[in-house]
N, C-alpha and C. Protein backbone atom coordinates (compact mmCIF):
# COMPACT_ATOMS: atom_id res chain seq x y z
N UNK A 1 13.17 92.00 32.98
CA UNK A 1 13.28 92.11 31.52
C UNK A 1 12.20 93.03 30.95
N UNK A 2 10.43 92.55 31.41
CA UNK A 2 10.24 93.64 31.34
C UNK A 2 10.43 95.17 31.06
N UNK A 3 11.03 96.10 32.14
CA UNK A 3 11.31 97.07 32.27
C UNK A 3 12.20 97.61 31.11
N UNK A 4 13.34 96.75 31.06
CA UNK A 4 14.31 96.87 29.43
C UNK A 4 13.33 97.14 27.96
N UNK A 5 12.58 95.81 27.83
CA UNK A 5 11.75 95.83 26.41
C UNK A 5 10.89 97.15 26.76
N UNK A 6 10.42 97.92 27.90
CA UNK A 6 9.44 99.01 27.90
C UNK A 6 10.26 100.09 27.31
N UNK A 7 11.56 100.19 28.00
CA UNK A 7 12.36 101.11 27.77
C UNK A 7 12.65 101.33 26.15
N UNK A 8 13.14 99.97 25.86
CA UNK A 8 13.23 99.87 24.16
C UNK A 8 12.63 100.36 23.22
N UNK A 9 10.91 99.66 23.70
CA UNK A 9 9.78 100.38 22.92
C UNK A 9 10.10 101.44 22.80
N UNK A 10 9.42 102.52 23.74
CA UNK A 10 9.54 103.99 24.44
C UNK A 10 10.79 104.58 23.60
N UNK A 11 11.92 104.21 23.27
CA UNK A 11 12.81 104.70 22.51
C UNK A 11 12.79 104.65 21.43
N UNK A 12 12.77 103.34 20.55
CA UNK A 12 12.43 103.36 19.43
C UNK A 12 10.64 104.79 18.60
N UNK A 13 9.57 103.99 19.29
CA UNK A 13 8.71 104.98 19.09
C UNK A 13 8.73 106.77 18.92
N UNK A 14 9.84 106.90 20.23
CA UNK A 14 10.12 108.07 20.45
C UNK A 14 11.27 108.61 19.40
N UNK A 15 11.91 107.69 18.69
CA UNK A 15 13.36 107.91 17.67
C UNK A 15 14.23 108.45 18.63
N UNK A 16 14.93 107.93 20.02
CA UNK A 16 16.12 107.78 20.60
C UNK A 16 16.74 106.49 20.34
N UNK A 17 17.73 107.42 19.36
CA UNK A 17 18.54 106.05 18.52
C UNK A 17 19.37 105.58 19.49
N UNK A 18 20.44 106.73 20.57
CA UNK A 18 21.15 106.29 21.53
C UNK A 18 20.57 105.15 22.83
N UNK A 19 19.11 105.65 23.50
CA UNK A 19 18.72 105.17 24.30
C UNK A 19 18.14 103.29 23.62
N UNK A 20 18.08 103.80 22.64
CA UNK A 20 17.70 102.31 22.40
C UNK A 20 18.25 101.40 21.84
N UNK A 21 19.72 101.62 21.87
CA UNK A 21 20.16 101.09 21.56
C UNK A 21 21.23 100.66 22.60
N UNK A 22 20.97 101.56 23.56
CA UNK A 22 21.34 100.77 25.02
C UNK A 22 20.49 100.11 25.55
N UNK A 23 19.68 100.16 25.09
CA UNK A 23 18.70 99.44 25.93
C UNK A 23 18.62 97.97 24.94
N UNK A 24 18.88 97.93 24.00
CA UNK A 24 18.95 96.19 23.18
C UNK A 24 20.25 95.76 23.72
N UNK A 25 20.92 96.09 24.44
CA UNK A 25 22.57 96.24 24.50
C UNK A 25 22.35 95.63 25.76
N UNK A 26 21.31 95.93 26.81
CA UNK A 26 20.99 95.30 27.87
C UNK A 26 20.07 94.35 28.08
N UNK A 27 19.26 94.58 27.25
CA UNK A 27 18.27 93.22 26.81
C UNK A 27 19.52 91.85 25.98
N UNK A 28 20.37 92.27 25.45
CA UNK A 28 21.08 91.03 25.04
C UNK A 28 22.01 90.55 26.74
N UNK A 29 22.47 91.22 27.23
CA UNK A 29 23.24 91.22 27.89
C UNK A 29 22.56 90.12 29.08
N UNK A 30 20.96 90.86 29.35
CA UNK A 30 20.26 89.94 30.39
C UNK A 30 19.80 88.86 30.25
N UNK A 31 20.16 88.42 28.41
CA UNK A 31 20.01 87.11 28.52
C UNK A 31 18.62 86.93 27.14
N UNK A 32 18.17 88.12 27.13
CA UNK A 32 17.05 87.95 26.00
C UNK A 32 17.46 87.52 24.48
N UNK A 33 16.22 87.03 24.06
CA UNK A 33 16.27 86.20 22.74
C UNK A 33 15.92 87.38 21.58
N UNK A 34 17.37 86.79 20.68
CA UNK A 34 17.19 88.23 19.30
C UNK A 34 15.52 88.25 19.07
N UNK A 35 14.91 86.66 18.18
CA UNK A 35 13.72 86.62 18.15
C UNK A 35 12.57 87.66 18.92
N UNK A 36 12.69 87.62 20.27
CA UNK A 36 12.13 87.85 21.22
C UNK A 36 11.63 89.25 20.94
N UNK A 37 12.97 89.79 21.25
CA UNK A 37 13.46 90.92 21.17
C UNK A 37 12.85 91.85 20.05
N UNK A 38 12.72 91.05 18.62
CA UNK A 38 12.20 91.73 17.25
C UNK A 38 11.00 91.41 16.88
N UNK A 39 10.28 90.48 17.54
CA UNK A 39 9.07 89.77 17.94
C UNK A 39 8.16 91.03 18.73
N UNK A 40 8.75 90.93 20.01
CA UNK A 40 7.95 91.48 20.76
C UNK A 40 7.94 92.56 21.25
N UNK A 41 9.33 93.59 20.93
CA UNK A 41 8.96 95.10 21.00
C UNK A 41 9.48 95.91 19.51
N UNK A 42 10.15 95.62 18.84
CA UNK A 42 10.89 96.35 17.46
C UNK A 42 9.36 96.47 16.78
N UNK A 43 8.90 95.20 16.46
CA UNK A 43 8.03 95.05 15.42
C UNK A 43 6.37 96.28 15.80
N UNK A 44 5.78 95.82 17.26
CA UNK A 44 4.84 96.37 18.24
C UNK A 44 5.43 98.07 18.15
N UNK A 45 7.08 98.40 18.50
CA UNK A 45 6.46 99.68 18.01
C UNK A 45 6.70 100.10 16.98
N UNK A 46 7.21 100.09 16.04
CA UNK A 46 7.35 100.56 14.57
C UNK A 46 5.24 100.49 14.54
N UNK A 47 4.57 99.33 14.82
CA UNK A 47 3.38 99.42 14.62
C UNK A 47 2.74 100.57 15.31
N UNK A 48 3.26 100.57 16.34
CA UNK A 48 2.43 101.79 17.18
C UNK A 48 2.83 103.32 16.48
N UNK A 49 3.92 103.32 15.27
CA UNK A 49 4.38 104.51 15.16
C UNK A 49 3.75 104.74 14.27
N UNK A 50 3.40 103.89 13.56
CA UNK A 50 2.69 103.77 12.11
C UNK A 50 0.80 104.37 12.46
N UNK A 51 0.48 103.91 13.87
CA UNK A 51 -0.99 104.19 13.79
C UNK A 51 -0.92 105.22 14.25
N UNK A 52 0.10 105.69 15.26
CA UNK A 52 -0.15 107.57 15.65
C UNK A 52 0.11 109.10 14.17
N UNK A 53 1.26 108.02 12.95
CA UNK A 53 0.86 108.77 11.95
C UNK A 53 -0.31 108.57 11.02
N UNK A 54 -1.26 107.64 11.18
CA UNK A 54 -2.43 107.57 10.33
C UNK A 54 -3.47 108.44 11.13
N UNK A 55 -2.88 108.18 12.80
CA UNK A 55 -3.94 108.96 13.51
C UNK A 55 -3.93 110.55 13.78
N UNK A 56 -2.45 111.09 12.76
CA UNK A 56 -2.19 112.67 12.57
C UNK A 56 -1.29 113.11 13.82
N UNK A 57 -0.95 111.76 14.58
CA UNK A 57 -0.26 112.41 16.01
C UNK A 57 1.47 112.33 15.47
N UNK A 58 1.49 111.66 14.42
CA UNK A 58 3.04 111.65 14.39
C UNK A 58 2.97 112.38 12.47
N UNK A 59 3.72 112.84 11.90
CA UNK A 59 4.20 113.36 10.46
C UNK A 59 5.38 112.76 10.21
N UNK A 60 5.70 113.08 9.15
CA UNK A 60 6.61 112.50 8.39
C UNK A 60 8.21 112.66 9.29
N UNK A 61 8.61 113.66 9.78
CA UNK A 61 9.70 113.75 10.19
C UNK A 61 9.72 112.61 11.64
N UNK A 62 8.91 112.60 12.19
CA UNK A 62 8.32 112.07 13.73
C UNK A 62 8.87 110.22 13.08
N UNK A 63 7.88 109.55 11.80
CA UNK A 63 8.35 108.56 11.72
C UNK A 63 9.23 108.33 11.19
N UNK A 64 10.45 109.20 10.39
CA UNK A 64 11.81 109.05 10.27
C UNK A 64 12.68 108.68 11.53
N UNK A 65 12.45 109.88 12.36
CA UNK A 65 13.12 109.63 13.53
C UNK A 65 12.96 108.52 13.83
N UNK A 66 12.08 108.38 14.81
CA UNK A 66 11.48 106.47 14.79
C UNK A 66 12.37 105.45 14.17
N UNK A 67 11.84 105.56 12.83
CA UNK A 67 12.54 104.46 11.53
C UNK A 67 13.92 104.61 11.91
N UNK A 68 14.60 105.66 11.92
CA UNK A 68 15.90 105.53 11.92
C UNK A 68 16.61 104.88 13.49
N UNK A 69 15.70 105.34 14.53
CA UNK A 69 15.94 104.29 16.18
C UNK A 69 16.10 102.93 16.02
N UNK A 70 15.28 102.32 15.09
CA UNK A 70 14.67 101.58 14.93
C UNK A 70 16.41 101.16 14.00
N UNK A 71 16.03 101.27 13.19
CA UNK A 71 17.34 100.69 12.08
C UNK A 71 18.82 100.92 12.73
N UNK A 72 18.82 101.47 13.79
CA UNK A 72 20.30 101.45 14.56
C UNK A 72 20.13 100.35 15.74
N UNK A 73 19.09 99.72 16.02
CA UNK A 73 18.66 98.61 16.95
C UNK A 73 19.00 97.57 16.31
N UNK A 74 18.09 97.53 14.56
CA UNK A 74 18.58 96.29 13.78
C UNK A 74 19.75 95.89 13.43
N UNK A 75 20.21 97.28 13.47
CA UNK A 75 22.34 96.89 13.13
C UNK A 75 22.64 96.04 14.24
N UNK A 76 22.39 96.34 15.21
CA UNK A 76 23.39 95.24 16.43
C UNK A 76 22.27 94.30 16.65
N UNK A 77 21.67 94.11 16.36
CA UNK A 77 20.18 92.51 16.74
C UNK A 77 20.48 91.88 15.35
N UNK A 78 20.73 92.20 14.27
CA UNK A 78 20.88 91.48 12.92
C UNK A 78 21.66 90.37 13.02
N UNK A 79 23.12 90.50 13.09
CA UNK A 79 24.23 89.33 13.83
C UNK A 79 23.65 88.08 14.76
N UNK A 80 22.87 88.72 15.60
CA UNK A 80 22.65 87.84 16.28
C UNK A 80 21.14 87.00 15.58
N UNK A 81 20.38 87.75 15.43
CA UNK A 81 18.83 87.02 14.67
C UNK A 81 19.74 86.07 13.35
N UNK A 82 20.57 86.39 12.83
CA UNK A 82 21.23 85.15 11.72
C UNK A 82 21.99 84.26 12.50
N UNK A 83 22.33 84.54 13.96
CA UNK A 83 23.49 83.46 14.47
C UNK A 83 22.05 82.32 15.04
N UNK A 84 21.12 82.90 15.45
CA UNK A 84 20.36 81.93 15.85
C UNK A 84 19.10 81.45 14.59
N UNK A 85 19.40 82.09 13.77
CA UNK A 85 18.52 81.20 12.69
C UNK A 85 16.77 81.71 12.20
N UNK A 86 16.70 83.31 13.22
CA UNK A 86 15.92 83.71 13.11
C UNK A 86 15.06 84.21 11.75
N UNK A 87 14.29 83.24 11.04
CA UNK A 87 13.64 84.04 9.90
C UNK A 87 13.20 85.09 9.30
N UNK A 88 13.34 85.56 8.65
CA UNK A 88 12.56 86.85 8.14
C UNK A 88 11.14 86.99 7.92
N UNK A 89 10.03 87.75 8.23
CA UNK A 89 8.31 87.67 8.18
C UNK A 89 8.73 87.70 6.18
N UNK A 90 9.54 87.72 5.68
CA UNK A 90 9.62 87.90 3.86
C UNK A 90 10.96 88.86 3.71
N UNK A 91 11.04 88.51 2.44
CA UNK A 91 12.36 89.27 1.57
C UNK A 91 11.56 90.21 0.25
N UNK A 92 12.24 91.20 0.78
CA UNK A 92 11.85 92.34 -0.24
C UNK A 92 12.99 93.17 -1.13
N UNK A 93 12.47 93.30 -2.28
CA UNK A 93 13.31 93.99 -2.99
C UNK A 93 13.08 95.26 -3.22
N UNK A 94 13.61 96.63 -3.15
CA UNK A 94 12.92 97.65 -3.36
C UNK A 94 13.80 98.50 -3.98
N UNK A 95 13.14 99.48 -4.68
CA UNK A 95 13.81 100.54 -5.17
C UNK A 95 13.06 101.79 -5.94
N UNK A 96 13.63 102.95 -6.36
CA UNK A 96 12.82 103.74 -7.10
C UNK A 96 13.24 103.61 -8.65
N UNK A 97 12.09 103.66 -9.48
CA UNK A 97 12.23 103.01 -11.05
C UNK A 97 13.23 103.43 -11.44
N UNK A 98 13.58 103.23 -12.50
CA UNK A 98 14.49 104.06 -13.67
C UNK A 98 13.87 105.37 -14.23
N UNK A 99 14.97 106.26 -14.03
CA UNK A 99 14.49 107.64 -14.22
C UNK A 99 14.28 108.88 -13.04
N UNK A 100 13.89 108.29 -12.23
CA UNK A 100 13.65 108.83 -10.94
C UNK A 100 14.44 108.53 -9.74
N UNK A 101 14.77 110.16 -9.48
CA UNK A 101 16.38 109.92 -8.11
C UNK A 101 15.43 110.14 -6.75
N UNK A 102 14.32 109.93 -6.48
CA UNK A 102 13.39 110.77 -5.30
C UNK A 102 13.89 109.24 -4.50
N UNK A 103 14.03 109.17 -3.22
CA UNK A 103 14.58 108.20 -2.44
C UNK A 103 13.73 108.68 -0.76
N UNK A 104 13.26 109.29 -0.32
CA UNK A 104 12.85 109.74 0.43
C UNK A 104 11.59 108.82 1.33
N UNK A 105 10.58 108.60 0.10
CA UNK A 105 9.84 107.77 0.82
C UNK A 105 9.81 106.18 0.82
N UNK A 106 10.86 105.96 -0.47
CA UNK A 106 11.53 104.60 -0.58
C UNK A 106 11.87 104.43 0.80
N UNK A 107 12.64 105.04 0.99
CA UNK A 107 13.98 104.92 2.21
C UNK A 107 13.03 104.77 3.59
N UNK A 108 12.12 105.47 3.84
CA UNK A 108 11.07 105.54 4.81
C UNK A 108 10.75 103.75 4.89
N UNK A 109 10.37 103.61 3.70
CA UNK A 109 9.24 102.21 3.68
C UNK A 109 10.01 100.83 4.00
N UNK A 110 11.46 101.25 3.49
CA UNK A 110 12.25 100.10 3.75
C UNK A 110 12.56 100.16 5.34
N UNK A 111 12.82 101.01 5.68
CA UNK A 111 13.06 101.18 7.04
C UNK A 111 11.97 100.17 8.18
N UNK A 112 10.54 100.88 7.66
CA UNK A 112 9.69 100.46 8.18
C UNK A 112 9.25 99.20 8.21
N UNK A 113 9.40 98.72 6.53
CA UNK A 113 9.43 97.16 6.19
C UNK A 113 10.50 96.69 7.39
N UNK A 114 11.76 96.62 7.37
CA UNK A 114 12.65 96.13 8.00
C UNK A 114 12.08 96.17 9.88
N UNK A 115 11.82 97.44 10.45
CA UNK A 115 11.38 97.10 11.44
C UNK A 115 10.23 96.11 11.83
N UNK A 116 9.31 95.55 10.63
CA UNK A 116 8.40 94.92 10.97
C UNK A 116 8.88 92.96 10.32
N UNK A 117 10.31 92.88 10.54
CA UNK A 117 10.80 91.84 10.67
C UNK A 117 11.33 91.01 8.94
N UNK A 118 11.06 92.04 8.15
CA UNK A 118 11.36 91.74 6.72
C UNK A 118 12.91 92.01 6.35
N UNK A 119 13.30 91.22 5.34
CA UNK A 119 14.65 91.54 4.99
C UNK A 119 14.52 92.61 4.20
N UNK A 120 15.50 93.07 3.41
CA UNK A 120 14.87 94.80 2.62
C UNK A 120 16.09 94.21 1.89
N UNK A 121 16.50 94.01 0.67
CA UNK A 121 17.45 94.55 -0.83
C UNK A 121 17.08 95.64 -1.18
N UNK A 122 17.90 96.75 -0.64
CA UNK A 122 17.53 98.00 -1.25
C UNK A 122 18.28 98.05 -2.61
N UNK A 123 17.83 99.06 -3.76
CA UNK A 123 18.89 98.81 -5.04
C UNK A 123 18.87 99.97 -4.99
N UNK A 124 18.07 101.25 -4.62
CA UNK A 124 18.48 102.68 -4.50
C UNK A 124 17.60 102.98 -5.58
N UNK A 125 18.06 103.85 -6.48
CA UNK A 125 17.11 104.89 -7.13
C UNK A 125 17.78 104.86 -8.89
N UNK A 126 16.58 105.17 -9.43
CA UNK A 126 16.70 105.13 -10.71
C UNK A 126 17.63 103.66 -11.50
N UNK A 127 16.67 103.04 -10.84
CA UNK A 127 16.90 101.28 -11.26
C UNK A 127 16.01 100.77 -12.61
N UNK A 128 16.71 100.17 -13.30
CA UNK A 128 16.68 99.81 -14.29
C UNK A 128 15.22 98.47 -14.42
N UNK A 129 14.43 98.11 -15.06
CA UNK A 129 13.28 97.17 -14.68
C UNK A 129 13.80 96.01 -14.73
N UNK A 130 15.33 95.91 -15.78
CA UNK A 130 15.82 94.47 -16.05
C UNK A 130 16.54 93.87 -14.34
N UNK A 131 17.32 95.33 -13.69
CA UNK A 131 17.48 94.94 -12.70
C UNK A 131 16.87 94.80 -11.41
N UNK A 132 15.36 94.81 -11.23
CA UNK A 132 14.66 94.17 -10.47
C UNK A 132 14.45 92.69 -10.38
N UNK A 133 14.29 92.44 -12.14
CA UNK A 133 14.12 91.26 -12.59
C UNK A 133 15.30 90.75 -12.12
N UNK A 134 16.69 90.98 -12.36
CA UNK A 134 18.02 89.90 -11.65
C UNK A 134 17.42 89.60 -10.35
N UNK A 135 17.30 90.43 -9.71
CA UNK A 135 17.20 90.53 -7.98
C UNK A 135 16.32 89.39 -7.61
N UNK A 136 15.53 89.33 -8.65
CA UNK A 136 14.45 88.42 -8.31
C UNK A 136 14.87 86.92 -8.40
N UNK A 137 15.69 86.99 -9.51
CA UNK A 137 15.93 85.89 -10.15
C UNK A 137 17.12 84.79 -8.94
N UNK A 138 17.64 85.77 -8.45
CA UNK A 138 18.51 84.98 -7.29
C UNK A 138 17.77 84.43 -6.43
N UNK A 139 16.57 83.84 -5.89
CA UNK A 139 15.90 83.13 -5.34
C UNK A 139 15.46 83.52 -4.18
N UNK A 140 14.82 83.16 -2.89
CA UNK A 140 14.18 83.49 -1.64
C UNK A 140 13.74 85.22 -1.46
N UNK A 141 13.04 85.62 -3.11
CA UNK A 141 12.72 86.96 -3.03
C UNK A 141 10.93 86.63 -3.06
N UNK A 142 9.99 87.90 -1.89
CA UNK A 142 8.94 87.39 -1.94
C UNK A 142 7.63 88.57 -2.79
N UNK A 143 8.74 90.03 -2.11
CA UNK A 143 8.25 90.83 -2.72
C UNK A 143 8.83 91.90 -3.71
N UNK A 144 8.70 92.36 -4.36
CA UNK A 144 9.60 94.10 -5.47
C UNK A 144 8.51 95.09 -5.09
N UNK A 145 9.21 95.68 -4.26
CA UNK A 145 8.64 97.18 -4.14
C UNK A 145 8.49 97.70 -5.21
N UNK A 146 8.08 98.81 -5.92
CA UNK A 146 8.56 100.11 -6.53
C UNK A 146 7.86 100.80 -6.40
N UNK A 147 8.99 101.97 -6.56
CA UNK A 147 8.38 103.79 -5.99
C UNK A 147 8.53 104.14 -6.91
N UNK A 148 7.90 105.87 -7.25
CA UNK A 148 8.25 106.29 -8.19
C UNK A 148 7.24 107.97 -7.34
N UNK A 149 7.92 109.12 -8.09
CA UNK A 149 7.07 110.37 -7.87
C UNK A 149 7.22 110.95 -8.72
N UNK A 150 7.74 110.66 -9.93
CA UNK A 150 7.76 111.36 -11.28
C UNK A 150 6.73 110.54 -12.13
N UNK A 151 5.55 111.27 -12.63
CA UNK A 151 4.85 110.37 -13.52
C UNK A 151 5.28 109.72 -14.89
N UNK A 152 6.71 110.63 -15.39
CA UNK A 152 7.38 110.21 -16.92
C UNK A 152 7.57 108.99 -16.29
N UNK A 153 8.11 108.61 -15.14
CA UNK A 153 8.68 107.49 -14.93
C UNK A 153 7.71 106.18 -14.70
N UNK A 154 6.64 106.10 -14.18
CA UNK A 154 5.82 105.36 -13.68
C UNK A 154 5.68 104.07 -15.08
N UNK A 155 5.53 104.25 -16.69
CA UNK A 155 5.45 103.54 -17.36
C UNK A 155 6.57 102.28 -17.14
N UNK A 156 7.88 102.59 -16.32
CA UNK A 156 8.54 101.49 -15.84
C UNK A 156 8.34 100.64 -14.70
N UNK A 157 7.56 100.68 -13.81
CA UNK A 157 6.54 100.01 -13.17
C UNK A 157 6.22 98.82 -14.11
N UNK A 158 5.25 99.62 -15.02
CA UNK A 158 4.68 98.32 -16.17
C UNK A 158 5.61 97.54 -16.66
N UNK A 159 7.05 98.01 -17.44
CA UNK A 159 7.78 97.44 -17.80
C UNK A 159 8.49 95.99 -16.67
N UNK A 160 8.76 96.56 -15.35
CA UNK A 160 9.50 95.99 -14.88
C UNK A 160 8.21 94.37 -14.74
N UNK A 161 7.08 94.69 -14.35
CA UNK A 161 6.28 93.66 -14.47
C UNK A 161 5.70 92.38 -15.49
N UNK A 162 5.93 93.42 -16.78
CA UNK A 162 5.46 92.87 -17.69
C UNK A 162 7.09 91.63 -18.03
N UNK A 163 8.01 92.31 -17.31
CA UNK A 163 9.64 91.79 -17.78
C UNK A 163 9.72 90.18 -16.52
N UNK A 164 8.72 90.32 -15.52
CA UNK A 164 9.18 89.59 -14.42
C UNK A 164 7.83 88.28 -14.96
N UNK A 165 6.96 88.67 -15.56
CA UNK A 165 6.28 87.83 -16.10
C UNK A 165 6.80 86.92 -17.57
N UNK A 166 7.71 87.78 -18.19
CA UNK A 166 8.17 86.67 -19.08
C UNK A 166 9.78 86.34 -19.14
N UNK A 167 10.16 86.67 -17.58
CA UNK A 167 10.87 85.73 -17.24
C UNK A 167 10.62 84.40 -16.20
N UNK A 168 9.19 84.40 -16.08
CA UNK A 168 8.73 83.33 -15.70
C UNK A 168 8.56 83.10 -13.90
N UNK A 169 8.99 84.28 -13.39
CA UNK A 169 9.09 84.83 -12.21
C UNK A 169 7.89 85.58 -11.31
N UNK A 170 6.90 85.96 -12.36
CA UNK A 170 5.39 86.85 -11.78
C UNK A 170 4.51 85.70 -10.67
N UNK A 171 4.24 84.57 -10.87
CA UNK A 171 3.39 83.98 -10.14
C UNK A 171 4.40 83.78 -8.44
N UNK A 172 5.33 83.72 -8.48
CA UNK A 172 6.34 83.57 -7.34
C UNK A 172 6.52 84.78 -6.56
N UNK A 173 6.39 86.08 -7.12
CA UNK A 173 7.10 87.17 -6.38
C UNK A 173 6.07 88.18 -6.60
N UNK A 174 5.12 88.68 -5.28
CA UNK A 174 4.31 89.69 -5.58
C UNK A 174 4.25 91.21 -5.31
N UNK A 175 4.21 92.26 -6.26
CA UNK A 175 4.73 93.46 -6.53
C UNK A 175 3.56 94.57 -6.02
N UNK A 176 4.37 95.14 -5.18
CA UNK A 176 3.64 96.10 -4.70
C UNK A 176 4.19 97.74 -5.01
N UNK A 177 3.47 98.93 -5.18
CA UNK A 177 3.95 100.02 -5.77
C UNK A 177 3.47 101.54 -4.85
N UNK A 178 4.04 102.09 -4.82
CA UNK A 178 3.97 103.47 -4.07
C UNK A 178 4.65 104.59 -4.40
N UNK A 179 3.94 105.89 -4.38
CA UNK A 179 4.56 107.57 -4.91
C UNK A 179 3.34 108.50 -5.09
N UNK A 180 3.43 109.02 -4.75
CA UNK A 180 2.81 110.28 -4.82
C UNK A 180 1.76 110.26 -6.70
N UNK A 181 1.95 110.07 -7.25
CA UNK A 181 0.94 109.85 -8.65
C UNK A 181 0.46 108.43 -8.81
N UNK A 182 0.79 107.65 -8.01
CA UNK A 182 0.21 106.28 -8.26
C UNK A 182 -1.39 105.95 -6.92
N UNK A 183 -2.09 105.21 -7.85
CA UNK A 183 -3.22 104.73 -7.08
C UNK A 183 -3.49 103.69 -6.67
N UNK A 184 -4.57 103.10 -6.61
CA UNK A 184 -5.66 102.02 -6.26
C UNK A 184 -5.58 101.23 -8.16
N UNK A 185 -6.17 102.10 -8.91
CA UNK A 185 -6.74 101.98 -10.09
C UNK A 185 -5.26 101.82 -10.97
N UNK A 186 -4.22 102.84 -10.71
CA UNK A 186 -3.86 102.50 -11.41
C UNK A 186 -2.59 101.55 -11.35
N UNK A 187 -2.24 100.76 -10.18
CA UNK A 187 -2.15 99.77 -9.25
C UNK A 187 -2.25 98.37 -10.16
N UNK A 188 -3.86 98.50 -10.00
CA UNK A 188 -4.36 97.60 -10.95
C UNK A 188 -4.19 97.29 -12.50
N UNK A 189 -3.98 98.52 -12.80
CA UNK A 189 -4.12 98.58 -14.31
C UNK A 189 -2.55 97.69 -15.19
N UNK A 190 -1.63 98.32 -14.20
CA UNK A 190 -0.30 98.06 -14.31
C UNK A 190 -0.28 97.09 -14.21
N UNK A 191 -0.86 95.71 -13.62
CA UNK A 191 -0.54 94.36 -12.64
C UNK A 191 -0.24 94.42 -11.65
N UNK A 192 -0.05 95.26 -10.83
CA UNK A 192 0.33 95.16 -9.25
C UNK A 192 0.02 94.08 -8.97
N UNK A 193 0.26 94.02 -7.39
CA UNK A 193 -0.48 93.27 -6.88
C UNK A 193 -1.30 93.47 -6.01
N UNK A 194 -0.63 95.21 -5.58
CA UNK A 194 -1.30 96.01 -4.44
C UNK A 194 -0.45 97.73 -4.29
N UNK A 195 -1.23 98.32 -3.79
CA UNK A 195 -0.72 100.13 -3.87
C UNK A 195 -0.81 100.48 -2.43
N UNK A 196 0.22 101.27 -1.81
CA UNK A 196 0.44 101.76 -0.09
C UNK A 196 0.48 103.21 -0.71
N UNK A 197 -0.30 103.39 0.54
CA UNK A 197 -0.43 105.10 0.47
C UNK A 197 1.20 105.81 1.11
N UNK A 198 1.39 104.94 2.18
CA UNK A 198 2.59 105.67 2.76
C UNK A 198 3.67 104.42 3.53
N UNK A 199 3.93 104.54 4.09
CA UNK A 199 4.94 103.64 4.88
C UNK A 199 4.27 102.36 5.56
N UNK A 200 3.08 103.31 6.20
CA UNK A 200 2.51 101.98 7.51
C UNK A 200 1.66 101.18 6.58
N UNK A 201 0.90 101.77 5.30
CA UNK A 201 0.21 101.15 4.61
C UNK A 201 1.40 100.42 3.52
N UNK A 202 2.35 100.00 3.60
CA UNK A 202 3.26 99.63 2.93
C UNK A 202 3.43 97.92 3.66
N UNK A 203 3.91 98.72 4.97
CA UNK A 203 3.76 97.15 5.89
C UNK A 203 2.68 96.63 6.05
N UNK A 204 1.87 96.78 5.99
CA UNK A 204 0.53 96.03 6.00
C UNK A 204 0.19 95.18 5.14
N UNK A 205 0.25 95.98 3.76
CA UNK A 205 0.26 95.44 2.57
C UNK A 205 1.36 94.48 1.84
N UNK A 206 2.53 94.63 2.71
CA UNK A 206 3.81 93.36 2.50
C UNK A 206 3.33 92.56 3.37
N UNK A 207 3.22 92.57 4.32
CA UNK A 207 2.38 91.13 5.41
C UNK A 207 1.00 90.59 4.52
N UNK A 208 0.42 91.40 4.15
CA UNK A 208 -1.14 90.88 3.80
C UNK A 208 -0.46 89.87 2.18
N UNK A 209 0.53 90.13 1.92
CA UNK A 209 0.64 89.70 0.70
C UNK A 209 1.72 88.57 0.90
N UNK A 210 2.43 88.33 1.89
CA UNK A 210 3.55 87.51 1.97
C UNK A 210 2.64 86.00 3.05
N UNK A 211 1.19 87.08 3.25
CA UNK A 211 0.72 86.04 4.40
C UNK A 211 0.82 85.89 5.77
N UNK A 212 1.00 86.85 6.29
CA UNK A 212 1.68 86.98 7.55
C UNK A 212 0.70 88.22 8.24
N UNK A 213 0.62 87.86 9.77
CA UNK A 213 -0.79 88.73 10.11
C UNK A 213 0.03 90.02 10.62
């Protein structure tokens, strides 16, 4: 079994969507556990992909590829991680604000979220703040992404927060934000709860916040 989960890794990391997805195809086949399986190599390398781009060895196209190996593994392991009851590390809601069609590094983060064992509600782009707030409101939601790379747009950030607090929903569901004009500071200023520079700092910061190491 071994040899299979090495192979898996090695593919996913590498973004061979085909090879690795024969290779989960044989890891189910030999008997391995979905858990196992998204436990102990999906999650390990999406991580390892994440530190060779902080460490300048991988760029943006390098962890698409990846992300996308990766999200053609979760299509056929998904079925089975719900037939056996397998939990999610958290449920996330994500999207880019209202106003703004940029989907690019959304799409990245969810990917990445998802490989590191999270559910993802994507709502897509140029979402409305009231409809974060629904999303939320349907229950077992832990986190709301939002992106944004247009600065006109960023004042809906605030909105969507200030809207999830007086629907009585802010202390339950904690909001994290990312784009190219957003910071640390101004993160804070908004209510965040926390700001990712890029993808890997995205997952980190959904684990550090959902509680999960």
């Amino acid at each position: 079994m071994k040899d299979v989960f090495d192979t898996l890794k090695k593919a996913i990391e590498e973004g061979q969507a085909k090879d690795a997805a024969k290779a989960v195809e044989a890891a189910l086949d030999a008997g391995a556990e979905p858990g196992a399986i998204l436990r102990d190599v999906m999650v390990p390398a999406m991580d390892e992909v994440g530190r060779r781009y902080e460490c300048g060895d991988y760029f943006l196209p390098e962890m698409l590829i990846s992300a996308r190996a990766m999200k053609e593994v979760l299509a056929i392991l998904r079925p089975r991680l719900v037939a056996t009851d397998v939990k999610p590390a958290g449920t996330v809601v994500a999207g880019t604000v209202k106003g703004d069609l940029h989907d690019i590094g959304k799409n990245l983060v969810c990917m990445m979220l998802e490989g590191a064992g999270f559910e993802v509600r994507d709502l897509g782009v140029d979402v409305a703040p009231e409809k974060f707030v629904d999303a939320a409101k349907g229950g077992g939601v832990n986190l709301i992404a939002l992106s944004a790379l247009l600065t006109t747009t960023l004042p809906n950030m605030k909105v969507t927060i200030e809207l999830l607090k007086a629907a009585g929903l802010r202390d339950r569901v904690g909001v994290m934000v990312g784009g190219a004009p957003i910071n640390d500071r101004l993160a804070t200023d908004i209510g965040a709860d926390g700001y990712a520079e890029d993808a890997a700092g995205a997952v980190a910061l959904a684990r550090r916040l959902v509680g999960v190491a």
